[in-house]
PDB file of N, CA and C in Angstrom:
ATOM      1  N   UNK A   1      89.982 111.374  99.895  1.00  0.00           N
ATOM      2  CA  UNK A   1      88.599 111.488 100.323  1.00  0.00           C
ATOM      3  C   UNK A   1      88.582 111.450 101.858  1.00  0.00           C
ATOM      4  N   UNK A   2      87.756 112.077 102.606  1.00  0.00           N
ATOM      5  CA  UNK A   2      87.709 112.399 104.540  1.00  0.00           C
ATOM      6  C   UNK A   2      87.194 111.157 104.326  1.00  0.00           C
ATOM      7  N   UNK A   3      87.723 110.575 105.537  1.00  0.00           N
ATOM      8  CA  UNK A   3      86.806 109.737 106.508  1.00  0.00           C
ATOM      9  C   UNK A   3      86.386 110.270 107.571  1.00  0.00           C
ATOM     10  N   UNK A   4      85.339 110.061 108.120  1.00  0.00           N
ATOM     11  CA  UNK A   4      84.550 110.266 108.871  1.00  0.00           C
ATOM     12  C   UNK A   4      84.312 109.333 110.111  1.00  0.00           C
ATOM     13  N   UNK A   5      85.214 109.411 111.445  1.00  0.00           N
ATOM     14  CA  UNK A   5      84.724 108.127 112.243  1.00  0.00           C
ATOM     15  C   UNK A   5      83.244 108.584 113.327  1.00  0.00           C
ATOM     16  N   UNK A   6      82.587 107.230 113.008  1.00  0.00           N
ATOM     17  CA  UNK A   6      81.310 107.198 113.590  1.00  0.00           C
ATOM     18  C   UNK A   6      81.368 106.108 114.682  1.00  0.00           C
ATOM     19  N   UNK A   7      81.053 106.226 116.511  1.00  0.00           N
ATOM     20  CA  UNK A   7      81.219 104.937 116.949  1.00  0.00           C
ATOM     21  C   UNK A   7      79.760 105.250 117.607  1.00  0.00           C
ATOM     22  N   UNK A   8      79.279 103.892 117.085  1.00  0.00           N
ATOM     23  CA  UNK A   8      77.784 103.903 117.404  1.00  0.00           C
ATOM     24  C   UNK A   8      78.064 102.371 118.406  1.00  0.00           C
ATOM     25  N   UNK A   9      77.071 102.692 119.779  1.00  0.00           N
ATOM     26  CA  UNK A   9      77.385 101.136 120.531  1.00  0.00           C
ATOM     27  C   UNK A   9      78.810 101.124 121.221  1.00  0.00           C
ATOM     28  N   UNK A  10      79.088  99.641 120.685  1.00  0.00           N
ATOM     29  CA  UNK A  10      80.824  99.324 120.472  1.00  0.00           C
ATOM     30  C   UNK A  10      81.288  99.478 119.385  1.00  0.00           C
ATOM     31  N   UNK A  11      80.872  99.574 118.233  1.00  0.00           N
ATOM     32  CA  UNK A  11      81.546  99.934 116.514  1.00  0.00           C
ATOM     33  C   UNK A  11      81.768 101.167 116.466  1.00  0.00           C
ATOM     34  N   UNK A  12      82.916 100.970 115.867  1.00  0.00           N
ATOM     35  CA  UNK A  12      83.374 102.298 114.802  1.00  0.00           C
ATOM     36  C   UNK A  12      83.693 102.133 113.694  1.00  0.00           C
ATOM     37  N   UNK A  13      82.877 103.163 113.170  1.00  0.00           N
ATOM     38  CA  UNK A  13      82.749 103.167 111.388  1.00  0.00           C
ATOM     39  C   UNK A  13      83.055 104.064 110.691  1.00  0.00           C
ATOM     40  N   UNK A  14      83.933 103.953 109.926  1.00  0.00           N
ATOM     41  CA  UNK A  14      84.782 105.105 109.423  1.00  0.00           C
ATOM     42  C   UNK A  14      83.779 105.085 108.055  1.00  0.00           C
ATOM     43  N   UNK A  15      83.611 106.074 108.079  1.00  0.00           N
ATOM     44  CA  UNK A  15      82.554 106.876 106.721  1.00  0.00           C
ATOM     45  C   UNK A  15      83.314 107.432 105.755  1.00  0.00           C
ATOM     46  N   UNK A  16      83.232 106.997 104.150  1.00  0.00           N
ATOM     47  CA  UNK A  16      84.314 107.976 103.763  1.00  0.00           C
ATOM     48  C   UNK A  16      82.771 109.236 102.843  1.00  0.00           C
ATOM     49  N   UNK A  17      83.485 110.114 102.659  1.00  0.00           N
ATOM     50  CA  UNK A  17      82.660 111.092 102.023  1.00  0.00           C
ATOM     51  C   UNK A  17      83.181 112.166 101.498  1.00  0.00           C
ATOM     52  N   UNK A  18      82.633 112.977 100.804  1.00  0.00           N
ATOM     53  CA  UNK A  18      83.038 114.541  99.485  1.00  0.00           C
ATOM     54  C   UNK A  18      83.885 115.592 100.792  1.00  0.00           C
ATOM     55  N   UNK A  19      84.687 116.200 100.085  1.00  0.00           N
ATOM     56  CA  UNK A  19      85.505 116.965 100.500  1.00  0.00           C
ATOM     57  C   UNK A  19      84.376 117.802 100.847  1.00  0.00           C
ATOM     58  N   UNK A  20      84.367 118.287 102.656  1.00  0.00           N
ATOM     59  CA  UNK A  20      83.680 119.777 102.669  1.00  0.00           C
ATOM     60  C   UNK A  20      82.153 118.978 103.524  1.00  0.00           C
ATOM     61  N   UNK A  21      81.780 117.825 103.289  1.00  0.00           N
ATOM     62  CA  UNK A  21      81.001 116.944 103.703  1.00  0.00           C
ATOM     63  C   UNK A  21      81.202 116.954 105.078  1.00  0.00           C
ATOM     64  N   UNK A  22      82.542 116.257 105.514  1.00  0.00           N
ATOM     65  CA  UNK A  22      82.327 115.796 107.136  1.00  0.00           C
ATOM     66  C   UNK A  22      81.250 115.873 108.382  1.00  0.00           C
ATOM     67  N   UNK A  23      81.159 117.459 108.151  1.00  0.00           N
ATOM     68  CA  UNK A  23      80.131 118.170 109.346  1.00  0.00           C
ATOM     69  C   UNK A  23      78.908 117.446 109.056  1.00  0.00           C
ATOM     70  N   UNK A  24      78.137 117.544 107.619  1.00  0.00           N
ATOM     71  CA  UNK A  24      77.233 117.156 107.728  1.00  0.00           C
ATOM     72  C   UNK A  24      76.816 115.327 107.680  1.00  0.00           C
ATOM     73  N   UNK A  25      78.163 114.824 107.421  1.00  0.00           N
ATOM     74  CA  UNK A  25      77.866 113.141 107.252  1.00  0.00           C
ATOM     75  C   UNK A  25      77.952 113.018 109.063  1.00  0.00           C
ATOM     76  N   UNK A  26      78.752 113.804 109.353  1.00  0.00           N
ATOM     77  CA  UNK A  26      78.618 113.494 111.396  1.00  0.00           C
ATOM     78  C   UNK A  26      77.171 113.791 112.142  1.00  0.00           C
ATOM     79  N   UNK A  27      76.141 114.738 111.379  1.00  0.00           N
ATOM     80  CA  UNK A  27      75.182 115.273 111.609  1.00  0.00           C
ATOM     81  C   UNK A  27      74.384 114.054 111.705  1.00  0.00           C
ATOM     82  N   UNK A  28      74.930 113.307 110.259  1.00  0.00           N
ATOM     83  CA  UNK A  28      73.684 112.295 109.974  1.00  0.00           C
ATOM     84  C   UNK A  28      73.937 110.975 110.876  1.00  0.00           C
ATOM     85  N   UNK A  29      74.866 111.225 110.759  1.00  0.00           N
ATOM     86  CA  UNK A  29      75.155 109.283 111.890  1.00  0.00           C
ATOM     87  C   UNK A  29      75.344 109.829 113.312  1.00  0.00           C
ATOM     88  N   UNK A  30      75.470 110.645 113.705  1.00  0.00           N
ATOM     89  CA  UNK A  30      74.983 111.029 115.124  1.00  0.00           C
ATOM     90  C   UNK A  30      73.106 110.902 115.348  1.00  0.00           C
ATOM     91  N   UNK A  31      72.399 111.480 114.062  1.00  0.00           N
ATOM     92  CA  UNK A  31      71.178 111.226 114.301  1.00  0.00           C
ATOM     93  C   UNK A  31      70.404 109.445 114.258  1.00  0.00           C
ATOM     94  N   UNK A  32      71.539 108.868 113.575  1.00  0.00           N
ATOM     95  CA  UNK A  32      71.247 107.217 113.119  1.00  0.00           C
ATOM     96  C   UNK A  32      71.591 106.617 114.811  1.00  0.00           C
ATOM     97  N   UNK A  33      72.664 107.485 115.194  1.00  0.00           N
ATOM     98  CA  UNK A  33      73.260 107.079 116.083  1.00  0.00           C
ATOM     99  C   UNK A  33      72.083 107.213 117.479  1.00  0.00           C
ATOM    100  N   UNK A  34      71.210 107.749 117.459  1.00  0.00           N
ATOM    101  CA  UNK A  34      70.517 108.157 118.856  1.00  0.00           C
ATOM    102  C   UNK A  34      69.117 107.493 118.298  1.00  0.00           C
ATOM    103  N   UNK A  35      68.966 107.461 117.439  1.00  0.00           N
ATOM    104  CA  UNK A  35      67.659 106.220 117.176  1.00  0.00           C
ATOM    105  C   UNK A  35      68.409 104.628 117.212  1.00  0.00           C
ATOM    106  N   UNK A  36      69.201 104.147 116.851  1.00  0.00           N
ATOM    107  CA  UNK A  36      69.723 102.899 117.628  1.00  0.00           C
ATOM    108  C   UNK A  36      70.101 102.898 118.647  1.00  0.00           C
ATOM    109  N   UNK A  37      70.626 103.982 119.507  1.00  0.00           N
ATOM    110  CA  UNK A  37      70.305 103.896 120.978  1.00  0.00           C
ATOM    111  C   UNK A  37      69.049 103.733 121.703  1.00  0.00           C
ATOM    112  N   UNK A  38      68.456 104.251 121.329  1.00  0.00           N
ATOM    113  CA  UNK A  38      66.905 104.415 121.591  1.00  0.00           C
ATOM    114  C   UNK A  38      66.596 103.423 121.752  1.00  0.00           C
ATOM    115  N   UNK A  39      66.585 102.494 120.504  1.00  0.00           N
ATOM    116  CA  UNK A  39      65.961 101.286 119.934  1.00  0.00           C
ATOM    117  C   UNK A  39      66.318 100.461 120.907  1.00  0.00           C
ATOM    118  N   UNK A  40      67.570 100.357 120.955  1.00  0.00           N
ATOM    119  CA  UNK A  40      68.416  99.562 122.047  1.00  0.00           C
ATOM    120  C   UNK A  40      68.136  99.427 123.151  1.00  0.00           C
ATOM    121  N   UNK A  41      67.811 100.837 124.137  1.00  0.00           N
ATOM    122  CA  UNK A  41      67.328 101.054 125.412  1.00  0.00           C
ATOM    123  C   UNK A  41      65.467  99.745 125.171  1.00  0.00           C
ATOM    124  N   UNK A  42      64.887  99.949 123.845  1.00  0.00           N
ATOM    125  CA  UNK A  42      63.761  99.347 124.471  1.00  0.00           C
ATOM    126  C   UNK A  42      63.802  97.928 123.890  1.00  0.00           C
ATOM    127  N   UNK A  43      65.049  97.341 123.310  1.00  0.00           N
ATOM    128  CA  UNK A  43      64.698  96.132 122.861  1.00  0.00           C
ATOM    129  C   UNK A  43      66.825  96.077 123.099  1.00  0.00           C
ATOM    130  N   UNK A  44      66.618  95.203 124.530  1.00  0.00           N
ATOM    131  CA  UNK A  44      67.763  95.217 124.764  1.00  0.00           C
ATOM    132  C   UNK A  44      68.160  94.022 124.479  1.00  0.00           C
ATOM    133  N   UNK A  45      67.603  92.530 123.815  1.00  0.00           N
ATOM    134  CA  UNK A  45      67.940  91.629 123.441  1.00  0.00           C
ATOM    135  C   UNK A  45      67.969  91.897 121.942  1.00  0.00           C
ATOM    136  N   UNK A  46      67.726  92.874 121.178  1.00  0.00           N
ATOM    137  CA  UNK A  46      67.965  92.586 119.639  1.00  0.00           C
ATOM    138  C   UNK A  46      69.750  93.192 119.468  1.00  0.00           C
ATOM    139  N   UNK A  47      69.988  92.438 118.480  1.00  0.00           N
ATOM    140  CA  UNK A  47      71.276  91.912 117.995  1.00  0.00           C
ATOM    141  C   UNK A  47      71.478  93.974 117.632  1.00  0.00           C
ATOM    142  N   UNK A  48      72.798  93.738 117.021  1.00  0.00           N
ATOM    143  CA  UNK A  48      72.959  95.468 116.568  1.00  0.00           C
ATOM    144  C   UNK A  48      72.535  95.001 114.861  1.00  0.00           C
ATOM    145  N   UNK A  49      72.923  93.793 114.240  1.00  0.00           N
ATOM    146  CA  UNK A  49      72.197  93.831 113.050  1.00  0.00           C
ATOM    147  C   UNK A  49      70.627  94.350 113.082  1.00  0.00           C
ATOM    148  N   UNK A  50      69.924  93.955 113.989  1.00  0.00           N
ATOM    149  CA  UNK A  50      68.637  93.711 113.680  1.00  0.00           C
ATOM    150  C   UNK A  50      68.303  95.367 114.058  1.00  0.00           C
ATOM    151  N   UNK A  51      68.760  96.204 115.298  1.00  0.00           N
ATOM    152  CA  UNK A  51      68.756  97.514 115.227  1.00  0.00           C
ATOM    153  C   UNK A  51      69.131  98.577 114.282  1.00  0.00           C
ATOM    154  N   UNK A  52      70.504  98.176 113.156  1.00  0.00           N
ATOM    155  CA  UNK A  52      70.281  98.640 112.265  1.00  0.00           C
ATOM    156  C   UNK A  52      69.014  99.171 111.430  1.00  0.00           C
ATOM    157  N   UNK A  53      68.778  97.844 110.931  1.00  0.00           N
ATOM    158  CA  UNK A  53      67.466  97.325 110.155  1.00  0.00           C
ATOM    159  C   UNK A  53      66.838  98.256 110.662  1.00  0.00           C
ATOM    160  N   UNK A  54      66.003  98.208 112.072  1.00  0.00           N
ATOM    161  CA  UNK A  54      65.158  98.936 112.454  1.00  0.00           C
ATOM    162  C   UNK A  54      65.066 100.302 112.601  1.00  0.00           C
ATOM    163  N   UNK A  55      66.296 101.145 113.014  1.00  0.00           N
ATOM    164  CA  UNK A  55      66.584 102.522 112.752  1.00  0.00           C
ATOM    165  C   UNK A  55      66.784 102.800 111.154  1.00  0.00           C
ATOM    166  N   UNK A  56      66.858 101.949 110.289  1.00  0.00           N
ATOM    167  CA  UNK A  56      66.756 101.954 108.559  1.00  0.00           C
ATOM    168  C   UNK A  56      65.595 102.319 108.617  1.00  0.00           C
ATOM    169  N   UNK A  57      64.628 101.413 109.155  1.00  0.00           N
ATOM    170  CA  UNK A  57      62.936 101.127 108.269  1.00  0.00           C
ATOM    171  C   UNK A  57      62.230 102.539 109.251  1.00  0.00           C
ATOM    172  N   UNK A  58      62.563 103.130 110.129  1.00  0.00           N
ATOM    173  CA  UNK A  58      62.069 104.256 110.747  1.00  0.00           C
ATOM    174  C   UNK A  58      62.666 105.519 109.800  1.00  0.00           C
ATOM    175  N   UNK A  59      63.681 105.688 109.498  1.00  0.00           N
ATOM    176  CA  UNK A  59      63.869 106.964 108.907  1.00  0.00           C
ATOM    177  C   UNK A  59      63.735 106.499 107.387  1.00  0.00           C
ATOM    178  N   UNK A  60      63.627 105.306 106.488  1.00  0.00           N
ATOM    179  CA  UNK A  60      62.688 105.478 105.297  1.00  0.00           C
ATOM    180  C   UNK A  60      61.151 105.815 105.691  1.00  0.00           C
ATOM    181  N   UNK A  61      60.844 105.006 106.452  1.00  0.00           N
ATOM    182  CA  UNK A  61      59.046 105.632 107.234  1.00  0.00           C
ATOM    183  C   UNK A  61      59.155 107.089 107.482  1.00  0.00           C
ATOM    184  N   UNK A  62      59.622 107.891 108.192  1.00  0.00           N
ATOM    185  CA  UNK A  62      60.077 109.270 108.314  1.00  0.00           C
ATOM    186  C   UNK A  62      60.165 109.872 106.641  1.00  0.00           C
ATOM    187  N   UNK A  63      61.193 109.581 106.043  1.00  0.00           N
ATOM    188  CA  UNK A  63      61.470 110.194 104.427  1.00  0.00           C
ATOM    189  C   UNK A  63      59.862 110.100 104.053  1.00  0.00           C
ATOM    190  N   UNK A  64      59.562 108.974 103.746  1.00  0.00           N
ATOM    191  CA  UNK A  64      57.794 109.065 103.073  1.00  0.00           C
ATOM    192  C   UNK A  64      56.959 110.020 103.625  1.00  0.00           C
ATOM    193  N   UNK A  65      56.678 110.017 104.412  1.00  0.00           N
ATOM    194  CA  UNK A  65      55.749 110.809 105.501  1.00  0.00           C
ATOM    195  C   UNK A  65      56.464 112.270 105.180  1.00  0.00           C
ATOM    196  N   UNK A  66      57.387 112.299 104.929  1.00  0.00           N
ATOM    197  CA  UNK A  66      58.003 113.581 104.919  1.00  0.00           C
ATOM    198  C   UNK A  66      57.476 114.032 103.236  1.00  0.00           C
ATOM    199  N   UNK A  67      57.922 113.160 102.467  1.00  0.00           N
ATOM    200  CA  UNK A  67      57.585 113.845 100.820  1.00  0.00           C
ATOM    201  C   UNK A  67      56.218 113.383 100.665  1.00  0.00           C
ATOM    202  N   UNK A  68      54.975 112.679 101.591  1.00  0.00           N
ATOM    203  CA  UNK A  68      54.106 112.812 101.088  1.00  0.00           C
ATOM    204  C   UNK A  68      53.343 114.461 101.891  1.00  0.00           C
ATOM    205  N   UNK A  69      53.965 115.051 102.718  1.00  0.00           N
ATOM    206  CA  UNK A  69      53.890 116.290 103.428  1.00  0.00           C
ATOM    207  C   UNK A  69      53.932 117.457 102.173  1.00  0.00           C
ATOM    208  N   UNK A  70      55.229 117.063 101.624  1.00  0.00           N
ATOM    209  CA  UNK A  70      55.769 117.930 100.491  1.00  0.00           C
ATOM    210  C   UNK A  70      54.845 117.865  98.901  1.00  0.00           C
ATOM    211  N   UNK A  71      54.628 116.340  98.815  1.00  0.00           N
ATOM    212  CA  UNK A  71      53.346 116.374  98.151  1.00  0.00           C
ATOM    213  C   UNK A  71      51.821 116.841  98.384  1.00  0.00           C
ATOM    214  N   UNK A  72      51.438 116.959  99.201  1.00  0.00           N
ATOM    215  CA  UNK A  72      50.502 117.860  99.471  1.00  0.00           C
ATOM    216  C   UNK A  72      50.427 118.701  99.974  1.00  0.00           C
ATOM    217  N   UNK A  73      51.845 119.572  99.943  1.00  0.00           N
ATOM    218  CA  UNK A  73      51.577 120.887  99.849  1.00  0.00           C
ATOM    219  C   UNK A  73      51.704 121.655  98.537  1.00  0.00           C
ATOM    220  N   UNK A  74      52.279 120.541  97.501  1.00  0.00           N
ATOM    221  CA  UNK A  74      52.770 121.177  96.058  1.00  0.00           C
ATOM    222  C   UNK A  74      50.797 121.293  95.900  1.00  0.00           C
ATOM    223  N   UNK A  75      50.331 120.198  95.948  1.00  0.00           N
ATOM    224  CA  UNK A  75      48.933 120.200  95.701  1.00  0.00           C
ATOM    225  C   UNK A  75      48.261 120.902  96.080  1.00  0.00           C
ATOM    226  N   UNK A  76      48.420 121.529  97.111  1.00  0.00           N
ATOM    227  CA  UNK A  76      48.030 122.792  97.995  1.00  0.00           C
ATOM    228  C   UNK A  76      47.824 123.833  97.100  1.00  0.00           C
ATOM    229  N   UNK A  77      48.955 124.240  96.789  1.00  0.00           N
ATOM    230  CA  UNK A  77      49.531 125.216  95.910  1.00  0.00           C
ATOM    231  C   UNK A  77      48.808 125.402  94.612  1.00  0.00           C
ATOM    232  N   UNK A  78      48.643 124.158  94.178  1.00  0.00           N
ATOM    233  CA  UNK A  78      48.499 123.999  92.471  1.00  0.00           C
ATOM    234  C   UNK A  78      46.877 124.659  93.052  1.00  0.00           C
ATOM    235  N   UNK A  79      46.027 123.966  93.525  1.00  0.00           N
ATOM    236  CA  UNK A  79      44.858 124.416  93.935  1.00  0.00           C
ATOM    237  C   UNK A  79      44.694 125.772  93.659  1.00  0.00           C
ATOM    238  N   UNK A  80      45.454 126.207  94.905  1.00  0.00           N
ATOM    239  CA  UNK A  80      45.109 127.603  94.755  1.00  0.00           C
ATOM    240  C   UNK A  80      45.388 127.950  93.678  1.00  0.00           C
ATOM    241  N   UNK A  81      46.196 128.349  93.186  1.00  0.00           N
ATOM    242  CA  UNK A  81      46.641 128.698  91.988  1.00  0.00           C
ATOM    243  C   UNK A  81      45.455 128.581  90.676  1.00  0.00           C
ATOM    244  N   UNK A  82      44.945 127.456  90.608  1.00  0.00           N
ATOM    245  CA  UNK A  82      43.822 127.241  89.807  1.00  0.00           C
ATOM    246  C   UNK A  82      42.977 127.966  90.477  1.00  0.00           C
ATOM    247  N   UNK A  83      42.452 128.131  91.440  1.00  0.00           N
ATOM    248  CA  UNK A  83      41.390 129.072  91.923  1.00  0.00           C
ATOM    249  C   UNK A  83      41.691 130.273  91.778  1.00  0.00           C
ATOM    250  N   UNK A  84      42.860 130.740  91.916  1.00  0.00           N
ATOM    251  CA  UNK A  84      43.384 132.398  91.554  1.00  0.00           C
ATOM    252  C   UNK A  84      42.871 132.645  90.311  1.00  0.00           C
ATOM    253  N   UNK A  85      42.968 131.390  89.124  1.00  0.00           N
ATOM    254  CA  UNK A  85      42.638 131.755  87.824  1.00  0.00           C
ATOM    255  C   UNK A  85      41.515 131.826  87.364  1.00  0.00           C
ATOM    256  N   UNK A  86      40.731 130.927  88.207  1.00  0.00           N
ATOM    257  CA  UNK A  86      39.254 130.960  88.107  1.00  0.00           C
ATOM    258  C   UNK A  86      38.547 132.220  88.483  1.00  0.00           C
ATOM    259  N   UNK A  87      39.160 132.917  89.989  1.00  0.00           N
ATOM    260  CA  UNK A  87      38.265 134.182  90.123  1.00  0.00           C
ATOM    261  C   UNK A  87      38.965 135.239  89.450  1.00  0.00           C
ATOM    262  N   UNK A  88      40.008 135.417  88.668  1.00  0.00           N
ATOM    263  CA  UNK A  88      40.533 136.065  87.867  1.00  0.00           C
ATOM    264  C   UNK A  88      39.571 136.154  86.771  1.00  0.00           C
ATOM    265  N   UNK A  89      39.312 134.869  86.059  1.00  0.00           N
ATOM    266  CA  UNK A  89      38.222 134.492  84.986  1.00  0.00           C
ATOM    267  C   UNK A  89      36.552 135.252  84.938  1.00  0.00           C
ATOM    268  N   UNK A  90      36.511 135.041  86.565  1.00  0.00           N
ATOM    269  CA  UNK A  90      35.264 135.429  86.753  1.00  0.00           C
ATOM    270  C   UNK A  90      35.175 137.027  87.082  1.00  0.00           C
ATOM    271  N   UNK A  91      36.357 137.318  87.589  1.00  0.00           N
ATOM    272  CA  UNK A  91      36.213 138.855  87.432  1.00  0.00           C
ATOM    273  C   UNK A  91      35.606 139.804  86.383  1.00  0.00           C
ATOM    274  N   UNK A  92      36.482 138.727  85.440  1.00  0.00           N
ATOM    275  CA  UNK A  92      36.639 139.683  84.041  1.00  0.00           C
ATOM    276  C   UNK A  92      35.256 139.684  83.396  1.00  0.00           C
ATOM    277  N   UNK A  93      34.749 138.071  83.782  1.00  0.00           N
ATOM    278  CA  UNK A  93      33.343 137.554  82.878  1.00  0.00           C
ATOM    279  C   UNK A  93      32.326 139.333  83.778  1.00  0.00           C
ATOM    280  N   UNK A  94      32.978 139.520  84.815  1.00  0.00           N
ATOM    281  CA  UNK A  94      31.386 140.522  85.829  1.00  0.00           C
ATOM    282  C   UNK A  94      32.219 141.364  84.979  1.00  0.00           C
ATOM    283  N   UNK A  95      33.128 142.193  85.201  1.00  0.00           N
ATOM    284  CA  UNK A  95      33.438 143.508  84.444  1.00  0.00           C
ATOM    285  C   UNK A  95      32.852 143.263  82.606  1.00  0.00           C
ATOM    286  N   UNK A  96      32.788 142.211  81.831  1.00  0.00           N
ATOM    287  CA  UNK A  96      32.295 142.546  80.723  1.00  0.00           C
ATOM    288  C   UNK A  96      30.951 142.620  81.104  1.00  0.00           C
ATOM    289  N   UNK A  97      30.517 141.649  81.850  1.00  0.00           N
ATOM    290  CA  UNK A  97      28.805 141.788  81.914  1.00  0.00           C
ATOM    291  C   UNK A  97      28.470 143.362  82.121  1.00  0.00           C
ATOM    292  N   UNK A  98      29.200 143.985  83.391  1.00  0.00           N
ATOM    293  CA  UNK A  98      28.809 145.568  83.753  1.00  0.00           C
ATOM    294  C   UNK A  98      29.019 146.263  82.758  1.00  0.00           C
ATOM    295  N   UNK A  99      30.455 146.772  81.747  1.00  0.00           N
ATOM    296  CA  UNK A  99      30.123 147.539  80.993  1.00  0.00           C
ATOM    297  C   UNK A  99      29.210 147.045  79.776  1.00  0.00           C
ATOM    298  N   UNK A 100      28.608 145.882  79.452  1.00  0.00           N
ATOM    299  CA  UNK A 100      27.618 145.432  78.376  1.00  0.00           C
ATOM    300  C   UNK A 100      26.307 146.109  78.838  1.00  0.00           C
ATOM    301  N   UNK A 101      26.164 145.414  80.377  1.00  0.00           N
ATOM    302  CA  UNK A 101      24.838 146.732  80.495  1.00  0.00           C
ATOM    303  C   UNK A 101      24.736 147.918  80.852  1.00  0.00           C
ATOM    304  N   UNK A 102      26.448 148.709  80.910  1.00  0.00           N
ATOM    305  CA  UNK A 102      26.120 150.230  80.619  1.00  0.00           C
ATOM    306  C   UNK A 102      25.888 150.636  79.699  1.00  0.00           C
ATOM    307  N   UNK A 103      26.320 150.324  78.291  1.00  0.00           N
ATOM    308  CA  UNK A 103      26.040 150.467  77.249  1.00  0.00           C
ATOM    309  C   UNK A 103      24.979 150.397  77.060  1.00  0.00           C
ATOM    310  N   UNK A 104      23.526 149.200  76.606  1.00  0.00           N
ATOM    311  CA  UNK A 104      22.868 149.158  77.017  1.00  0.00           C
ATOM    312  C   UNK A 104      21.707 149.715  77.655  1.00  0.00           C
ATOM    313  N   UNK A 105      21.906 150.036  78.952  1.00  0.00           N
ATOM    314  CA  UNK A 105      20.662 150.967  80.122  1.00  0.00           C
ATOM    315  C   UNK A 105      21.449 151.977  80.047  1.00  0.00           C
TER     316      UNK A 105
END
């Protein structure tokens, strides 16, 4: 299995991960890696435990915000979609009404 070394700070953390992976597990802890820098630059007395933590609880906050995005756009969708069927519905209801009163007049 690759390992993957990650040195975030002063640590280095060897990642192990799926054959073919590497590129993208480096993608991801380079991005973990520049939000605990970040963090760091503005809270230069917190421990690297406690920056962990905090670059954790920002990109689960990020993930949510992200699938509730994705959830309302599925909802988006469904909407329309029901409205497509509705003026579909109503098309049809005017085309029977018109040829009922050609027949008719």
């Amino acid at each position: 299995m690759p390992l993957v070394e990650v040195r975030i700070k002063k640590d280095t953390h060897q990642i192990a991960c799926a054959e073919g992976e590497e590129a993208k597990v480096t993608l991801l802890a380079n991005k973990l890696k520049d939000k605990i820098e970040k963090l760091s630059a503005s809270f230069p007395s917190a421990t690297d435990k406690t920056l962990y933590l905090m670059a954790s609880l920002m990109v689960i906050d990020e993930m949510e915000e992200s699938e509730g995005l994705v959830d309302s756009k599925a909802k988006e969708e469904t909407a329309l979609k029901v409205m497509d069927e509705v003026f579909e519905r109503i098309e049809k209801l005017v085309h029977k009404l018109e040829s009922a009163t050609n027949v008719i007049g």
